[in-house]
C-alpha atoms as a PDB file:
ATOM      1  CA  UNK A   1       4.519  28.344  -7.168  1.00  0.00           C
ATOM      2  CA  UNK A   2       5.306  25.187  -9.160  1.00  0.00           C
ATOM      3  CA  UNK A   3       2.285  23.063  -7.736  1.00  0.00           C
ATOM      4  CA  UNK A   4      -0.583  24.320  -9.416  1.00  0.00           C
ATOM      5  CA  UNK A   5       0.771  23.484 -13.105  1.00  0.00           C
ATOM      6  CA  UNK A   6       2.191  20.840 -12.063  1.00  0.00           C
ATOM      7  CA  UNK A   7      -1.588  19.402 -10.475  1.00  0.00           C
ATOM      8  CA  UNK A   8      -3.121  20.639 -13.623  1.00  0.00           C
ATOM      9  CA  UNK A   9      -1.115  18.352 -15.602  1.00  0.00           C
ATOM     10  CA  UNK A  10      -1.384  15.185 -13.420  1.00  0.00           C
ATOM     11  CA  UNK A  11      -5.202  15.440 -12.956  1.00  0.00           C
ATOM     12  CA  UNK A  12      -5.351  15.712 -16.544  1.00  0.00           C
ATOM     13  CA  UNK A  13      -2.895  12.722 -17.259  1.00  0.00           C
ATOM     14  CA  UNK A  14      -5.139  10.838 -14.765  1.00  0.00           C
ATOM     15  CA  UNK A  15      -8.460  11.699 -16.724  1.00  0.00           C
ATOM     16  CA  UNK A  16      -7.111  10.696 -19.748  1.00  0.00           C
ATOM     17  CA  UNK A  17      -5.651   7.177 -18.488  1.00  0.00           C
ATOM     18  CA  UNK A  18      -9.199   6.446 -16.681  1.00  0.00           C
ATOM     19  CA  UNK A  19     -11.052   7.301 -20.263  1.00  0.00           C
ATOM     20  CA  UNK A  20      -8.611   4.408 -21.043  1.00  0.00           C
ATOM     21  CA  UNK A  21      -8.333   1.613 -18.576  1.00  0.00           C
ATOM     22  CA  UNK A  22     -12.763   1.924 -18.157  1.00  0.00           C
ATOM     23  CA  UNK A  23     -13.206  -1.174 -20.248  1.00  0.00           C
ATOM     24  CA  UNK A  24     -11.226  -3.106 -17.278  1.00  0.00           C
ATOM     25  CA  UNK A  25     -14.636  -4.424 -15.699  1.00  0.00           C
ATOM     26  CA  UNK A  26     -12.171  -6.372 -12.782  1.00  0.00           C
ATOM     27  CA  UNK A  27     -10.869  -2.445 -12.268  1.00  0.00           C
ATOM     28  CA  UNK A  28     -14.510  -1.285 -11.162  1.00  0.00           C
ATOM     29  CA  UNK A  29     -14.222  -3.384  -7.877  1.00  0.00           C
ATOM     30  CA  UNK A  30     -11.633  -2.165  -6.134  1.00  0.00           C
ATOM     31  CA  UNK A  31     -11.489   0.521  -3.750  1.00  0.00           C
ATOM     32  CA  UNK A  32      -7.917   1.021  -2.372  1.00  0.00           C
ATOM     33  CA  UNK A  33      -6.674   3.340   0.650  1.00  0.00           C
ATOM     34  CA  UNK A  34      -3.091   4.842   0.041  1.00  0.00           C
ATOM     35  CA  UNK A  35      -1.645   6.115   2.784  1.00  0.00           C
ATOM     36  CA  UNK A  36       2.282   8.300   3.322  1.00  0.00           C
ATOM     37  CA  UNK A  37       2.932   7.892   6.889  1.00  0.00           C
ATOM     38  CA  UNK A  38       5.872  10.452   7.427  1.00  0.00           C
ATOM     39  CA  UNK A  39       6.897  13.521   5.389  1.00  0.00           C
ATOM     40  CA  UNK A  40      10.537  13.366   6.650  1.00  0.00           C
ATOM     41  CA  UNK A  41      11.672  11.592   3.499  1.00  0.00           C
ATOM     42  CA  UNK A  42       9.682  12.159  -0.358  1.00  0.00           C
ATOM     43  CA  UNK A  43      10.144   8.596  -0.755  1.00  0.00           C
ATOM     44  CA  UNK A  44       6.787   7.571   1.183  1.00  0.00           C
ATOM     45  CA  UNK A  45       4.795  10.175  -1.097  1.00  0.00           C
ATOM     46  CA  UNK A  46       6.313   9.141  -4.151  1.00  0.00           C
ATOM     47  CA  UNK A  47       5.551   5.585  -3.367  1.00  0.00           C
ATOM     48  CA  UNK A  48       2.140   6.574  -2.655  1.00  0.00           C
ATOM     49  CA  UNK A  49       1.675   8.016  -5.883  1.00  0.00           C
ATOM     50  CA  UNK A  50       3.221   5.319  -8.291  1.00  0.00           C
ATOM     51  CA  UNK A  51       1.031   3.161  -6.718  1.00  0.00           C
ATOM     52  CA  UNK A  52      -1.879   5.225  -7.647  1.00  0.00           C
ATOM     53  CA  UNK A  53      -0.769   5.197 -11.181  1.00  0.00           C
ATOM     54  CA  UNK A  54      -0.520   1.925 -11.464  1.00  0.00           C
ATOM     55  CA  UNK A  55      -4.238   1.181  -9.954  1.00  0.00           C
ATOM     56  CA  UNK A  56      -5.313   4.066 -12.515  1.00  0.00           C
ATOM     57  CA  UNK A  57      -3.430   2.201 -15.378  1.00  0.00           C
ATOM     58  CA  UNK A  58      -5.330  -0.883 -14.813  1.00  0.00           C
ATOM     59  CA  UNK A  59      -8.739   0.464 -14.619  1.00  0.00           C
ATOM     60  CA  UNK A  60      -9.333   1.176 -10.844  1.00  0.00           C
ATOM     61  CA  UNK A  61     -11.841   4.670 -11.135  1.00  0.00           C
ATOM     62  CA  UNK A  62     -10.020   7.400  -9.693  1.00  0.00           C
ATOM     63  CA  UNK A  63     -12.733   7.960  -7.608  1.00  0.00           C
ATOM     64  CA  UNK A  64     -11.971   4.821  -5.694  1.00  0.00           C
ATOM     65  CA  UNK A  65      -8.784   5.579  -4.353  1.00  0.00           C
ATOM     66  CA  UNK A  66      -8.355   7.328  -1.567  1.00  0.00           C
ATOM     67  CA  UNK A  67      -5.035   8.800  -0.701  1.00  0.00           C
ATOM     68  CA  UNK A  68      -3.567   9.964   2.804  1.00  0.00           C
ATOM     69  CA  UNK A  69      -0.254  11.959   2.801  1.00  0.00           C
ATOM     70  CA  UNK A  70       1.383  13.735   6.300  1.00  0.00           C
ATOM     71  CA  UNK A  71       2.326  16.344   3.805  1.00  0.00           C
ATOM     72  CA  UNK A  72       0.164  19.142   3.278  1.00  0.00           C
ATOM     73  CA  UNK A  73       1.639  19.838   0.061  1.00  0.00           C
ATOM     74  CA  UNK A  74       0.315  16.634  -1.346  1.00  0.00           C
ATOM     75  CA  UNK A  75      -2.420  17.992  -3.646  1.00  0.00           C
ATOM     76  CA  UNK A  76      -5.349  15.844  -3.280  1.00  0.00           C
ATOM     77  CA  UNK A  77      -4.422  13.654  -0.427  1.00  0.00           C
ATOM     78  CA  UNK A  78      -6.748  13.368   3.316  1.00  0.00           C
ATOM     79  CA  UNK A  79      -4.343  13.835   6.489  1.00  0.00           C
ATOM     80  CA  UNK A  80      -2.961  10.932   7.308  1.00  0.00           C
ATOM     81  CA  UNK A  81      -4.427  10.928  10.900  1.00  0.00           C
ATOM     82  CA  UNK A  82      -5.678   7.778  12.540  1.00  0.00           C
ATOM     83  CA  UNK A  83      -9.459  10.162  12.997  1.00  0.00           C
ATOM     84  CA  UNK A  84      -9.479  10.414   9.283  1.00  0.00           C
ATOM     85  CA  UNK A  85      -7.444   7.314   8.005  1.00  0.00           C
ATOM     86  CA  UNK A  86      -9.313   4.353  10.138  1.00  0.00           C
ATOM     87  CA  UNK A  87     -13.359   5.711   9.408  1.00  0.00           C
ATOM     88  CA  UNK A  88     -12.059   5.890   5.533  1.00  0.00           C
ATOM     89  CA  UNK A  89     -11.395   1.684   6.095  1.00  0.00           C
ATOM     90  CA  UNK A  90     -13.798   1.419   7.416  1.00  0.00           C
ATOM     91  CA  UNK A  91     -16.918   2.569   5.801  1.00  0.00           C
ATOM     92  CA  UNK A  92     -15.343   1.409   2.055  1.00  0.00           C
ATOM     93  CA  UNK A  93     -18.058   1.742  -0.489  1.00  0.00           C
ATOM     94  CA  UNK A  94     -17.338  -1.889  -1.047  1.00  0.00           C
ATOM     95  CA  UNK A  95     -20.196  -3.377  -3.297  1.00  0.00           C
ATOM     96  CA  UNK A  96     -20.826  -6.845  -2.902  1.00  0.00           C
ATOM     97  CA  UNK A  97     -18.416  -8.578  -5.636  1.00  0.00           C
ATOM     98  CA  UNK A  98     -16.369  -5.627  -4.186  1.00  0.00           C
ATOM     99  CA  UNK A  99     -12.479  -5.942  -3.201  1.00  0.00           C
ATOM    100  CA  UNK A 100     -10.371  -3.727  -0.633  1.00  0.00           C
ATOM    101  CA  UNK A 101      -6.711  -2.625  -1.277  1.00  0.00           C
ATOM    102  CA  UNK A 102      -4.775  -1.301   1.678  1.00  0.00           C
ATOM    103  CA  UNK A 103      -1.257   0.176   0.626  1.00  0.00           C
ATOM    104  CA  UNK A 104       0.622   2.160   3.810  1.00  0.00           C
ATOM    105  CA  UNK A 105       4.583   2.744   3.316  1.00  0.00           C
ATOM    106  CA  UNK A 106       6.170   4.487   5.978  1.00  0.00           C
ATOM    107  CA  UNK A 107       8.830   4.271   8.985  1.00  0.00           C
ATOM    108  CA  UNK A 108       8.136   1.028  11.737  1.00  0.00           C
ATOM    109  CA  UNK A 109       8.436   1.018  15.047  1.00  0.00           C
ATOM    110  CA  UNK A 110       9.571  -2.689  16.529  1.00  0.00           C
ATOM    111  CA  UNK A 111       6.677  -4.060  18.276  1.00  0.00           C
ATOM    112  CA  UNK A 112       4.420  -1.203  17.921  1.00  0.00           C
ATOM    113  CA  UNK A 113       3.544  -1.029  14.032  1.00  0.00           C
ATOM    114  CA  UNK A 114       3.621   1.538  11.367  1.00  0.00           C
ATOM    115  CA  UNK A 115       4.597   5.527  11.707  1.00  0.00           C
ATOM    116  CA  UNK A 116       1.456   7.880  11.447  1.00  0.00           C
ATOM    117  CA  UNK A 117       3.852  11.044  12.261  1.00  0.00           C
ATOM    118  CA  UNK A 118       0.506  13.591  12.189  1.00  0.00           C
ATOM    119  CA  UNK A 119      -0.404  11.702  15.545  1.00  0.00           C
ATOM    120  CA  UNK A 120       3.322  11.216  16.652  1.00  0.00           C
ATOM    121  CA  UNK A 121       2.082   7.673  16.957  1.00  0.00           C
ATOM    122  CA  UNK A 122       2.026   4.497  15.233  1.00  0.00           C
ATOM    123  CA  UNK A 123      -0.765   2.413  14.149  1.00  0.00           C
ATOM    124  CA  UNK A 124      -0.926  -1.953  15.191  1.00  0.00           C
ATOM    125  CA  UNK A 125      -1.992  -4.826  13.412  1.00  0.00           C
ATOM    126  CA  UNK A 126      -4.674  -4.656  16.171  1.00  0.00           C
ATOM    127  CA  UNK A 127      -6.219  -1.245  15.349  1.00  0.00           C
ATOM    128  CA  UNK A 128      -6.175  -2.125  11.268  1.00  0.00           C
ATOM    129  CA  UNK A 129      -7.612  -5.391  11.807  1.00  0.00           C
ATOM    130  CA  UNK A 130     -10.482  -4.063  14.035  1.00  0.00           C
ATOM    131  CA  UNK A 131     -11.016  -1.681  10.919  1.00  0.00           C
ATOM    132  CA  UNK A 132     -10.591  -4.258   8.493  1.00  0.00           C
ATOM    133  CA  UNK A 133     -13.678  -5.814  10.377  1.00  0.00           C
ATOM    134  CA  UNK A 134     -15.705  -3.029   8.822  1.00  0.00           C
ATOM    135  CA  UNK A 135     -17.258  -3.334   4.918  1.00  0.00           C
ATOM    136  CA  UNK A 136     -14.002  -4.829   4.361  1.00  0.00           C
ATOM    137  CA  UNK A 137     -14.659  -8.240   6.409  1.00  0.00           C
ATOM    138  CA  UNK A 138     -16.879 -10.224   3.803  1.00  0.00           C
ATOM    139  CA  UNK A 139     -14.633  -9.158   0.670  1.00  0.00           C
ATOM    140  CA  UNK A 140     -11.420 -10.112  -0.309  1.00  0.00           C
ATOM    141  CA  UNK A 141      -8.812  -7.504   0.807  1.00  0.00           C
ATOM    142  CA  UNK A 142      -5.061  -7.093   0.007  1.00  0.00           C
ATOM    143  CA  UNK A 143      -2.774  -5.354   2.671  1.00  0.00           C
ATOM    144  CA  UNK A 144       0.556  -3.944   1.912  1.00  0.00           C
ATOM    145  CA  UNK A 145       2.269  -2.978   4.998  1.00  0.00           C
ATOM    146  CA  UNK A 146       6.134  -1.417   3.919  1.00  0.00           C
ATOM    147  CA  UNK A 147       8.359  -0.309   6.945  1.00  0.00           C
ATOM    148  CA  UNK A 148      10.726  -1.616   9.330  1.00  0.00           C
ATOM    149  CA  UNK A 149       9.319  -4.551  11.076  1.00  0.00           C
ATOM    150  CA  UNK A 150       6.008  -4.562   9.273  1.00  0.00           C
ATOM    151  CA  UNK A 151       6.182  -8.426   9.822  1.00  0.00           C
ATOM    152  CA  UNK A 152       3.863  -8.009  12.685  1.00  0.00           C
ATOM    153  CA  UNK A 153       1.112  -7.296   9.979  1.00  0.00           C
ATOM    154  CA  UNK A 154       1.328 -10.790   8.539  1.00  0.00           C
ATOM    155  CA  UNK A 155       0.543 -12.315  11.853  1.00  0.00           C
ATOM    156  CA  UNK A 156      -2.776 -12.816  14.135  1.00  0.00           C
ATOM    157  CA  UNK A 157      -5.172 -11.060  14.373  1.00  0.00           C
ATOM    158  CA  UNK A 158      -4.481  -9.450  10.903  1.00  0.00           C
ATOM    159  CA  UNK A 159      -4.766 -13.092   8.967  1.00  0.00           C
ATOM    160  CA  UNK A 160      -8.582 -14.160   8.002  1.00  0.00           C
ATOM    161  CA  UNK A 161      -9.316 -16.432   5.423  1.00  0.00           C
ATOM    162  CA  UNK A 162     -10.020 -13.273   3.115  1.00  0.00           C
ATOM    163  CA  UNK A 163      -6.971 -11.055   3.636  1.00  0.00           C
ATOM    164  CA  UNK A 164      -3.365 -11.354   1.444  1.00  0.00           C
ATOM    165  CA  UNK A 165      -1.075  -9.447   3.269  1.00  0.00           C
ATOM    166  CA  UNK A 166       2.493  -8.607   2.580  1.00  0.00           C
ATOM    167  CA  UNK A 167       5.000  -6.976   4.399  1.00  0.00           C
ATOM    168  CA  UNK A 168       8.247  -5.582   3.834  1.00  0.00           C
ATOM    169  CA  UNK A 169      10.334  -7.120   6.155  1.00  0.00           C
ATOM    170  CA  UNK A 170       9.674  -9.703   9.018  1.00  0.00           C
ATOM    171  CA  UNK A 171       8.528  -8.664  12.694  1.00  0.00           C
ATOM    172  CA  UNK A 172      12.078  -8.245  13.939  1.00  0.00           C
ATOM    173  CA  UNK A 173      13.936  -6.880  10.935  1.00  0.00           C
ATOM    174  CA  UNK A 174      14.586  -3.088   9.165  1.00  0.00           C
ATOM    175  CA  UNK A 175      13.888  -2.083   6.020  1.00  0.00           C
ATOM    176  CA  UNK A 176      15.694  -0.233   3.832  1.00  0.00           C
ATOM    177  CA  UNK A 177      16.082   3.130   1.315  1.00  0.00           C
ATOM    178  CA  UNK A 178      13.732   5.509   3.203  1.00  0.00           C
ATOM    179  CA  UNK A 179      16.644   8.243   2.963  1.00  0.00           C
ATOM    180  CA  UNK A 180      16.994  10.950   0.998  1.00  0.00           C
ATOM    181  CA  UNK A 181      18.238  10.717  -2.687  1.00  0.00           C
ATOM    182  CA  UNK A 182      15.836   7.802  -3.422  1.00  0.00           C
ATOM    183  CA  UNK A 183      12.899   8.074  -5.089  1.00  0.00           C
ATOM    184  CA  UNK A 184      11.124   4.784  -3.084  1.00  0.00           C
ATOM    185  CA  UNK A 185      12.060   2.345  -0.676  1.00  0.00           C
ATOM    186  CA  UNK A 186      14.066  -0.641  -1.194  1.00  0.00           C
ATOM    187  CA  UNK A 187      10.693  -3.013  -1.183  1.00  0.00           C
ATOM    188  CA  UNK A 188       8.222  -0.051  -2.844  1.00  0.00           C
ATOM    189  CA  UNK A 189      10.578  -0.367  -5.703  1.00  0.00           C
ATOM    190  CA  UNK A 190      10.662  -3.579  -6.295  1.00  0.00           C
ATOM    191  CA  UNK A 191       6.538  -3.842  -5.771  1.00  0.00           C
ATOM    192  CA  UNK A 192       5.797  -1.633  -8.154  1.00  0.00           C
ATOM    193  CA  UNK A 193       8.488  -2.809 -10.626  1.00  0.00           C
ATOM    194  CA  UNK A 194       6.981  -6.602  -9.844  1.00  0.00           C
ATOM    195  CA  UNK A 195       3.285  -5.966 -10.122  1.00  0.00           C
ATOM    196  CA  UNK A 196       3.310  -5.446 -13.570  1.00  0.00           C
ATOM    197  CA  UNK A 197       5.148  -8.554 -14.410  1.00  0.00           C
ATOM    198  CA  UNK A 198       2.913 -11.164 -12.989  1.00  0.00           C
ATOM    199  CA  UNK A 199      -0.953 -12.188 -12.736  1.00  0.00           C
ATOM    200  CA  UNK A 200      -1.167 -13.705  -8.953  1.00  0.00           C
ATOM    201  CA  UNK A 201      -0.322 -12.203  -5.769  1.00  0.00           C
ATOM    202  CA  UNK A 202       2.151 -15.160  -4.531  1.00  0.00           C
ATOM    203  CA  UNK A 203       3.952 -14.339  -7.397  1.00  0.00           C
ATOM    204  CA  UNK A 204       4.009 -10.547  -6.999  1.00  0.00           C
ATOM    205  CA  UNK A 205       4.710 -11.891  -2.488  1.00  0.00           C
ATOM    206  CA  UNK A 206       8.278 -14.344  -4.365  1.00  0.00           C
ATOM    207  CA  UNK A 207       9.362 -12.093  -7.294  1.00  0.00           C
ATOM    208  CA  UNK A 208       9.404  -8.640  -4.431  1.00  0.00           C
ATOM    209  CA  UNK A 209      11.345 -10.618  -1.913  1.00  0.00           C
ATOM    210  CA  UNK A 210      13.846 -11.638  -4.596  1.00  0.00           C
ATOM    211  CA  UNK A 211      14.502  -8.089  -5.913  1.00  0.00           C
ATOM    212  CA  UNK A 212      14.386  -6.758  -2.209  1.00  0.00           C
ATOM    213  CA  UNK A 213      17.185  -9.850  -1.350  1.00  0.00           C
ATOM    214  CA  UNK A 214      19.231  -8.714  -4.312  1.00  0.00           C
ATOM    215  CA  UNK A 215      18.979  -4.599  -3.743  1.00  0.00           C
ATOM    216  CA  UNK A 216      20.219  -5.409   0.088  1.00  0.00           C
ATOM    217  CA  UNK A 217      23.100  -7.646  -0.778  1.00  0.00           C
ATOM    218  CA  UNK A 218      23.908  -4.846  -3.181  1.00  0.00           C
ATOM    219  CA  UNK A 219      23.970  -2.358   0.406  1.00  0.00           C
ATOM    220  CA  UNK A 220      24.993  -4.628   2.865  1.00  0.00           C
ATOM    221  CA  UNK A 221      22.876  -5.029   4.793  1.00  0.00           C
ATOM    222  CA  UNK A 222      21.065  -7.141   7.099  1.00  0.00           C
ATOM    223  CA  UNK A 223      18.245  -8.979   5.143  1.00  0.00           C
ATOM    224  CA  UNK A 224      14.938  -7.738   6.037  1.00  0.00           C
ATOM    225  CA  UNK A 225      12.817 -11.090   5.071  1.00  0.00           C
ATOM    226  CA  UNK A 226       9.321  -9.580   3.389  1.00  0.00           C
ATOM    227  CA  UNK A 227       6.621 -11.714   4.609  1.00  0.00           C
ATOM    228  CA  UNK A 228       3.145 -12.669   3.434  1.00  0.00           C
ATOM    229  CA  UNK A 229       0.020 -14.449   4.977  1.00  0.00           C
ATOM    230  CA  UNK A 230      -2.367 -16.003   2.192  1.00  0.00           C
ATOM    231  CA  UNK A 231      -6.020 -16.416   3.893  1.00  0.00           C
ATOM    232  CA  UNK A 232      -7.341 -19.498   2.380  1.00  0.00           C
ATOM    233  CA  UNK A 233     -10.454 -17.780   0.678  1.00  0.00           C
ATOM    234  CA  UNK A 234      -7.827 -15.907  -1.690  1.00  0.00           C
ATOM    235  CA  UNK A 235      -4.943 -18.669  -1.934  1.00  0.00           C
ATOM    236  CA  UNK A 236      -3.293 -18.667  -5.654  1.00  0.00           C
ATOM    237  CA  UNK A 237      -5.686 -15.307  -6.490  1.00  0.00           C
ATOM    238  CA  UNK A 238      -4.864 -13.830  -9.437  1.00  0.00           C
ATOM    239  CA  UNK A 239      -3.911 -10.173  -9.079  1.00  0.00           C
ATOM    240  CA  UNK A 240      -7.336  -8.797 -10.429  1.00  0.00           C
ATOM    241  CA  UNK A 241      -9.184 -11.260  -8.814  1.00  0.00           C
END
């Protein structure tokens, strides 16, 4: 019963931030896919939607950002299937000075790739790099791949001279804080408390992995190593490049 004010009052807090962040030409470029894996936990959707903030904050139209959620009390958000999630990549409106953002938190199966629990299946590096291959191959494209194992993302055949990706722990390692009581993951939170604090995307790759390193010694656990693969065309980009 709560939803509908509470949509109301976010699609009106969006307008009014987009009035504000339109003079951010660099903003105009971008189209960005945002995608919740798994319901189980908030955390995913949360992390979903922060991250839409802070795109909306710095000028990105709302328009051009396309969120998937396995929740279907996610106002707003495409099923997060691999029929509806892939074509979206796909077939980007990506204008020619255009850049793609691909953001996708969930759980990580070792060897396989990331949780898509709508298809009770996970997607590879191999199926989002054949999509990547779509009006996303001749622009530069950031990939943010946060789950367990997601190291396998920063690895052939998802590196190309135009792609940053980063990853929230290496090919053979957990990650952490997708349980209930959080708000975000161990690595969402310290992404989106990063990205406003620098202006390149090594940076944002260095300054994550540090906060991630600290948050895990303060658990306990076994390090989960975020990794990153800078394509050559995009080396030492800013963040709004």
């Amino acid at each position: 019963m709560r939803l509908l004010p509470w949509l109301v009052a976010t699609l009106a807090a969006m307008l009014s931030m987009q009035t504000g962040a339109a003079a951010s030409p660099w903003g105009q470029r971008w189209q960005a896919v945002l995608v919740a894996g798994d319901d189980s936990e908030a955390v995913f959707d949360d992390g979903v939607r922060a991250f839409a903030w802070f795109l909306l904050r710095h000028g990105v139209p709302l328009s051009a950002i396309h969120r998937f959620s396995t929740s279907p009390r996610e106002p707003g958000a495409a099923p997060a299937t691999a029929t509806q999630l892939l074509p979206e990549i796909s077939r980007l409106p990506v204008a020619a000075n255009g850049r793609c953002l691909i953001f996708i938190t969930s759980h990580g199966e070792h060897g396989k790739g990331i949780w898509v629990a709508d298809d009770d299946d996970t997607l590879s590096p191999k199926q989002l790099a054949r999509t990547l291959a779509g009006n996303c191959a001749a622009v530069p494209t950031v990939v943010i791949a946060s789950s367990c194992y997601s190291g396998a993302f920063a690895a052939p055949p998802m590196t190309a001279p135009n792609r940053i990706v980063l990853t929230a722990s290496r090919a053979d390692r957990p990650s952490f804080g997708c349980q209930v009581g959080r708000t975000y993951t161990v690595y969402d939170e310290c992404l989106l408390d990063t990205l406003p604090q620098v202006t390149d995307w090594q940076a944002a790759y260095r300054r994550t992995a540090a906060c991630v390193h600290r948050r895990e010694q303060e658990l306990d656990v076994l390090p989960s190593l975020p990794q990153a693969w800078f394509g050559a065309a995009v080396r030492g980009s800013y963040l709004w490049f």
